[in-house]
PDB file of N, CA and C in Angstrom:
ATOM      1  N   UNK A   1       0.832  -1.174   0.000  1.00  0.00           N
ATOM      2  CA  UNK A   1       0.000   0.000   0.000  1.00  0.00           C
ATOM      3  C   UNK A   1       0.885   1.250   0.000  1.00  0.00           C
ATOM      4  N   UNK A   2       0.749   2.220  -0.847  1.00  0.00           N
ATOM      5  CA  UNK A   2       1.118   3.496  -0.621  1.00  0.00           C
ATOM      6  C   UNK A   2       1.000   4.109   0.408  1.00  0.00           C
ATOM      7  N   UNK A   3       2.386   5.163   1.120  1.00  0.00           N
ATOM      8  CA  UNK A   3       1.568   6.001   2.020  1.00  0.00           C
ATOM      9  C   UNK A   3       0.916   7.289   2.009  1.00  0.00           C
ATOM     10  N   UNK A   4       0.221   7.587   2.710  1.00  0.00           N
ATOM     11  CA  UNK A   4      -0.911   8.667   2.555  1.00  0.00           C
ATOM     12  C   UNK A   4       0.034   9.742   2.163  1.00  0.00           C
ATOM     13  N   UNK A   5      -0.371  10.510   1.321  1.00  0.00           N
ATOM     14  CA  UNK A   5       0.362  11.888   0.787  1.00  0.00           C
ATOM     15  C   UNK A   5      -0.519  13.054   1.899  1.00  0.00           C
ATOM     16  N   UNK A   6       0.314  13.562   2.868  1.00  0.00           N
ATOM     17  CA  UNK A   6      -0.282  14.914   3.289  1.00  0.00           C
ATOM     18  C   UNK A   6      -0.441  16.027   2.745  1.00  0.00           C
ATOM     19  N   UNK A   7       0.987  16.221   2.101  1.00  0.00           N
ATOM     20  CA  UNK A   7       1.339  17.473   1.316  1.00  0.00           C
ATOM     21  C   UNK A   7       1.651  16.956  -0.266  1.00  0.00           C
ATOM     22  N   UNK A   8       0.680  17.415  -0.815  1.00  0.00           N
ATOM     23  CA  UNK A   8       0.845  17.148  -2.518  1.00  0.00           C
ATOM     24  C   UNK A   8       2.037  17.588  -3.002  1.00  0.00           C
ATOM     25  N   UNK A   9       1.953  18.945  -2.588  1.00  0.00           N
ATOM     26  CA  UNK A   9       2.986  19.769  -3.580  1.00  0.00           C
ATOM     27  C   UNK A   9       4.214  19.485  -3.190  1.00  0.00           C
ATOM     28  N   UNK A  10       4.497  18.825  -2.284  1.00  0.00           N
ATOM     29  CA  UNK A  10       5.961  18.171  -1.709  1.00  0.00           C
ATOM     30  C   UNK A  10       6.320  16.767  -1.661  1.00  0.00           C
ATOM     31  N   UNK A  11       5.197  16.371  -1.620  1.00  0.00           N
ATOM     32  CA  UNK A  11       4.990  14.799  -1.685  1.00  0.00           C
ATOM     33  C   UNK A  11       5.611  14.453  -0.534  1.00  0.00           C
ATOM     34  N   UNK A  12       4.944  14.853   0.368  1.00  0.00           N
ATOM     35  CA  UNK A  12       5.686  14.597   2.324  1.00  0.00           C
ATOM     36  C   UNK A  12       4.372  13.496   2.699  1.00  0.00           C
ATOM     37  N   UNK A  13       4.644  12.344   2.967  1.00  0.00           N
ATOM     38  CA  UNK A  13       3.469  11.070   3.545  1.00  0.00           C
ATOM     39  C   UNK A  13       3.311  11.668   4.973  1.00  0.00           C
ATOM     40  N   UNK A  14       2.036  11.247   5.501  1.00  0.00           N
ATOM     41  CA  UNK A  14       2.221  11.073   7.123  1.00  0.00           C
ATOM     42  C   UNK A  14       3.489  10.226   7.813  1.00  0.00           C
ATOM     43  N   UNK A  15       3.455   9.290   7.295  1.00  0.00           N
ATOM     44  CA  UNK A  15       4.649   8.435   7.771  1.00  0.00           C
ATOM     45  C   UNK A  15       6.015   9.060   7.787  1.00  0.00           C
ATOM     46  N   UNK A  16       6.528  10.434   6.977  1.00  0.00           N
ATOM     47  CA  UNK A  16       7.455  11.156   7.031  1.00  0.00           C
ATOM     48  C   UNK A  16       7.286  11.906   8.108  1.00  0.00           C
ATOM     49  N   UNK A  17       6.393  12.911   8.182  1.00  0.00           N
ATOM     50  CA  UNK A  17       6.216  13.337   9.371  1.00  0.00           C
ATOM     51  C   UNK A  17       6.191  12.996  10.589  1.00  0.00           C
ATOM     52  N   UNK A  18       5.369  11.838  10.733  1.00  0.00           N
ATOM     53  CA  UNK A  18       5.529  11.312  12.169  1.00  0.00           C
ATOM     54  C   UNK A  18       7.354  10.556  12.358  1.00  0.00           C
ATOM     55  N   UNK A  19       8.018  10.626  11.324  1.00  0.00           N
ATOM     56  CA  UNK A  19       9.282  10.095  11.179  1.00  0.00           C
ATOM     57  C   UNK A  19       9.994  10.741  12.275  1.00  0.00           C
ATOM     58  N   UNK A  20      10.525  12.500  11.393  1.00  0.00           N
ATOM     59  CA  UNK A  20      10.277  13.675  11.607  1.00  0.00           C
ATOM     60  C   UNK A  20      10.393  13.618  13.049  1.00  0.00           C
ATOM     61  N   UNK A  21       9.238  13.716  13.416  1.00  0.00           N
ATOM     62  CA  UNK A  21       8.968  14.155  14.790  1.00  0.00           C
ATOM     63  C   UNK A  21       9.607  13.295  15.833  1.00  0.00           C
ATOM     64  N   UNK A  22       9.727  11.915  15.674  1.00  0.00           N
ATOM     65  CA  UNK A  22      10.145  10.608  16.618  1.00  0.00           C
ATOM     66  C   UNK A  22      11.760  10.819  16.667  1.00  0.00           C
ATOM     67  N   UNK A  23      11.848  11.961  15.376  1.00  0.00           N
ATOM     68  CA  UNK A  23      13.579  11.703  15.437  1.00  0.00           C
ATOM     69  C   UNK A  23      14.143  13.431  16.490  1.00  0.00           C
ATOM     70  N   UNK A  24      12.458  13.890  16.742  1.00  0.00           N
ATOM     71  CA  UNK A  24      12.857  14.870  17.370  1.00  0.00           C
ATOM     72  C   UNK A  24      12.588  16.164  17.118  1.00  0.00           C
ATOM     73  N   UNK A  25      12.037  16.456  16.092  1.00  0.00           N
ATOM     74  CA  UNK A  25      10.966  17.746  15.765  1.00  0.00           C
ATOM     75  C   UNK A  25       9.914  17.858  16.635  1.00  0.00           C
ATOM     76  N   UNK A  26       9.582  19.210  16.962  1.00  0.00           N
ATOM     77  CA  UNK A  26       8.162  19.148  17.943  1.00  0.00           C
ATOM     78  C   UNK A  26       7.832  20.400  17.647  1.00  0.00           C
ATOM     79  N   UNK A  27       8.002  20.884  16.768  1.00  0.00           N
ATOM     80  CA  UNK A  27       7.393  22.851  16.145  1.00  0.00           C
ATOM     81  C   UNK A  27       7.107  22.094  14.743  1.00  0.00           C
ATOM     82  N   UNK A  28       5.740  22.923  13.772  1.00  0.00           N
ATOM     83  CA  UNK A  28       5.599  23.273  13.133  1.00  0.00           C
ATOM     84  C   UNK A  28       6.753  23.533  11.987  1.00  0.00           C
ATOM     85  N   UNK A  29       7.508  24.526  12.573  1.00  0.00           N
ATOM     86  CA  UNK A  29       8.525  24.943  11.710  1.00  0.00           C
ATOM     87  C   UNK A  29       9.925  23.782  11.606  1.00  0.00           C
ATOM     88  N   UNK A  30       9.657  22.982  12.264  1.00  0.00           N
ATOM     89  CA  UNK A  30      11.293  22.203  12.527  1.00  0.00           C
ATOM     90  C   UNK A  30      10.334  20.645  11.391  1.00  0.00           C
ATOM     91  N   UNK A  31       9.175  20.603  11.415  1.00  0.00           N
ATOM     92  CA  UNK A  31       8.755  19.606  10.745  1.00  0.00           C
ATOM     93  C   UNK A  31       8.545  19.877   9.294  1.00  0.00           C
ATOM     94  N   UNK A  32       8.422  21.203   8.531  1.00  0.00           N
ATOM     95  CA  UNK A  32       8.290  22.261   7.993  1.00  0.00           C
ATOM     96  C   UNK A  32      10.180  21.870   6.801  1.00  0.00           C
ATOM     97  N   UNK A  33      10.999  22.600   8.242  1.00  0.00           N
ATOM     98  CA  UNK A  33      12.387  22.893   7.255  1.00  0.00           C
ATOM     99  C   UNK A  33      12.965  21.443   7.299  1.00  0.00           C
ATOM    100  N   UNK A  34      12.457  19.730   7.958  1.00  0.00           N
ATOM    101  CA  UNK A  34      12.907  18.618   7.584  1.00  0.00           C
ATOM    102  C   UNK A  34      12.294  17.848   6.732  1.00  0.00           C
ATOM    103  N   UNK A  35      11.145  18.322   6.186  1.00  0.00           N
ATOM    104  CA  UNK A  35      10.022  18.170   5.087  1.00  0.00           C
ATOM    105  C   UNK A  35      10.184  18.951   3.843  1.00  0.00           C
ATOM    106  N   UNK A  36       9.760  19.535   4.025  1.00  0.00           N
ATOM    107  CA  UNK A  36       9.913  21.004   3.298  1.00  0.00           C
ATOM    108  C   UNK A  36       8.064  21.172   3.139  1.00  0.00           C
ATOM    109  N   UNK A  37       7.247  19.970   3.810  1.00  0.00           N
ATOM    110  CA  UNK A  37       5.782  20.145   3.674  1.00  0.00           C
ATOM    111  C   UNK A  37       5.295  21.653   3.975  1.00  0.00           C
ATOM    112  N   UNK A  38       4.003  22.091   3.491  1.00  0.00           N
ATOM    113  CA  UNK A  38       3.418  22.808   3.452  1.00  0.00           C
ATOM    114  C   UNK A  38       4.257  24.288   2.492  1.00  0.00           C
ATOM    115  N   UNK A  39       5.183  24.086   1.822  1.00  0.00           N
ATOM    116  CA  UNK A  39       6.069  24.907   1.459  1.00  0.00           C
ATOM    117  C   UNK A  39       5.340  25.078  -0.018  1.00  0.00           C
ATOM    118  N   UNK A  40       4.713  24.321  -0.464  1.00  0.00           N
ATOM    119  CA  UNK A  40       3.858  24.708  -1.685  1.00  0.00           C
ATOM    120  C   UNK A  40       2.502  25.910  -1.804  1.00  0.00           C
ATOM    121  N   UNK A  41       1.398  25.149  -1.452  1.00  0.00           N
ATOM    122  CA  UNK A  41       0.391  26.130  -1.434  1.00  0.00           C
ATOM    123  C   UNK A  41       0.038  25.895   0.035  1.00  0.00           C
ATOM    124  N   UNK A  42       0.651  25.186   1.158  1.00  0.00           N
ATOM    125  CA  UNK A  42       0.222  25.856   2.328  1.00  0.00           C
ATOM    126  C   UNK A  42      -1.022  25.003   3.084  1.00  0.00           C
ATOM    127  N   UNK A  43      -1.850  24.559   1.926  1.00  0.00           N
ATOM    128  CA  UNK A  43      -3.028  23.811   2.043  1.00  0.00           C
ATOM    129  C   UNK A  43      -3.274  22.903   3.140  1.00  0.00           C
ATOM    130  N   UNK A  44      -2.213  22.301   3.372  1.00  0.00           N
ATOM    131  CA  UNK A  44      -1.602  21.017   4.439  1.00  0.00           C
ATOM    132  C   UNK A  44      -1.085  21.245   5.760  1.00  0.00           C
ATOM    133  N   UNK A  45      -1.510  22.804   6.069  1.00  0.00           N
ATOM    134  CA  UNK A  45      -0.761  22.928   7.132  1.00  0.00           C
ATOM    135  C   UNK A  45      -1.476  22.976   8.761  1.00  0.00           C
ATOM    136  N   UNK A  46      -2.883  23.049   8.629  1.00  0.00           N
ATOM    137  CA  UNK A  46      -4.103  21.932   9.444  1.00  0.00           C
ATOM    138  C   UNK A  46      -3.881  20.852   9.627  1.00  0.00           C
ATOM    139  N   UNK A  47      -3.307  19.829   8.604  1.00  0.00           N
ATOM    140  CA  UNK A  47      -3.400  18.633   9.192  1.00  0.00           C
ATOM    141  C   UNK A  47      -1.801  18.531   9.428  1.00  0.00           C
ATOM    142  N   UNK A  48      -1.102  19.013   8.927  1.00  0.00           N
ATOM    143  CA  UNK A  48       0.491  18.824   9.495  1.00  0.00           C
ATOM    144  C   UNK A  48       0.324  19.072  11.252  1.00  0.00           C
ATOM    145  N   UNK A  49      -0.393  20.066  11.333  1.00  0.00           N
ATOM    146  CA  UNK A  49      -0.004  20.114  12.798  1.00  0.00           C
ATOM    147  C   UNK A  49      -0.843  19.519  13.644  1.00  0.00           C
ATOM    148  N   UNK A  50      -1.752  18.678  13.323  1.00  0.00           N
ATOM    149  CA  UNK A  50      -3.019  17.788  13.699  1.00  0.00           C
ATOM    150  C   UNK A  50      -1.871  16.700  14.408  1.00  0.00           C
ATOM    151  N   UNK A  51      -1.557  15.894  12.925  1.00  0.00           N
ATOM    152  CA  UNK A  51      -0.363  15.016  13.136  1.00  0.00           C
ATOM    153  C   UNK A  51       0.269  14.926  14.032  1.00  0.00           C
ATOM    154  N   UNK A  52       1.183  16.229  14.355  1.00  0.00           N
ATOM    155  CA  UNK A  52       2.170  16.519  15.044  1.00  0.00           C
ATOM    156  C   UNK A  52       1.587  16.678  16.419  1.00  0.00           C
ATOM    157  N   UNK A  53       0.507  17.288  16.783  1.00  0.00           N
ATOM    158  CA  UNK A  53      -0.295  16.781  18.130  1.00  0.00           C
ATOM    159  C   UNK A  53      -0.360  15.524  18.426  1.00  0.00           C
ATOM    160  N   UNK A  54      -1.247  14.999  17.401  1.00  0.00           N
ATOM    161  CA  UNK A  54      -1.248  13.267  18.173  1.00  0.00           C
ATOM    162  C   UNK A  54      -0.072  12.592  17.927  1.00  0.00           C
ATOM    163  N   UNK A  55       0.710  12.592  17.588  1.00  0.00           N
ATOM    164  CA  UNK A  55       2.057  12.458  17.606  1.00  0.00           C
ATOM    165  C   UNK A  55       3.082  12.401  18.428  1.00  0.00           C
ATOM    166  N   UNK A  56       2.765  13.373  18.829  1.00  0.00           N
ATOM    167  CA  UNK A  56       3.822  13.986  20.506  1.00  0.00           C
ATOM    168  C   UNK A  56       2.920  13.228  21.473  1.00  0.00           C
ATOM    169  N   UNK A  57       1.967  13.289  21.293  1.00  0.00           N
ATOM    170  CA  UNK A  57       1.234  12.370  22.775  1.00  0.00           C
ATOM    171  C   UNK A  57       1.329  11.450  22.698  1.00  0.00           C
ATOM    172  N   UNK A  58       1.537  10.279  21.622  1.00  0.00           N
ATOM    173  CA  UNK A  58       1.766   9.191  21.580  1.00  0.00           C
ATOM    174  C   UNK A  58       3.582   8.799  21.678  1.00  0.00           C
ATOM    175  N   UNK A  59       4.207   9.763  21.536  1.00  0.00           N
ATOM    176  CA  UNK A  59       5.795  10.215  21.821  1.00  0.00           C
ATOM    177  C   UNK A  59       6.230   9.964  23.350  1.00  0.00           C
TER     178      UNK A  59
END
């Protein structure tokens, strides 16, 4: 199975992100400049940080 594309215009999966974060990102912006997600049209940046909530709590 493919993984879920969050960010189109970057082609960043959830599974990158939550990568990301486990390796130690916990801002927006630090998941942001190891992605480069939401750097297109922006669109993705509700659920980037959705992610990154349940993420850290499960962290």
């Amino acid at each position: 199975m493919r993984p879920k594309m969050v960010c189109i215009c970057c082609h960043v999966s959830r599974e990158k992100i939550e990568e990301v974060i486990y390796e130690g990102a916990c801002s927006f912006e630090e998941i942001q400049q190891k992605t480069e997600c939401s750097m297109g049209c922006g669109t993705c940046r509700e659920q980037v940080e959705q992610i990154m909530e349940e993420t850290l709590k499960k962290k």
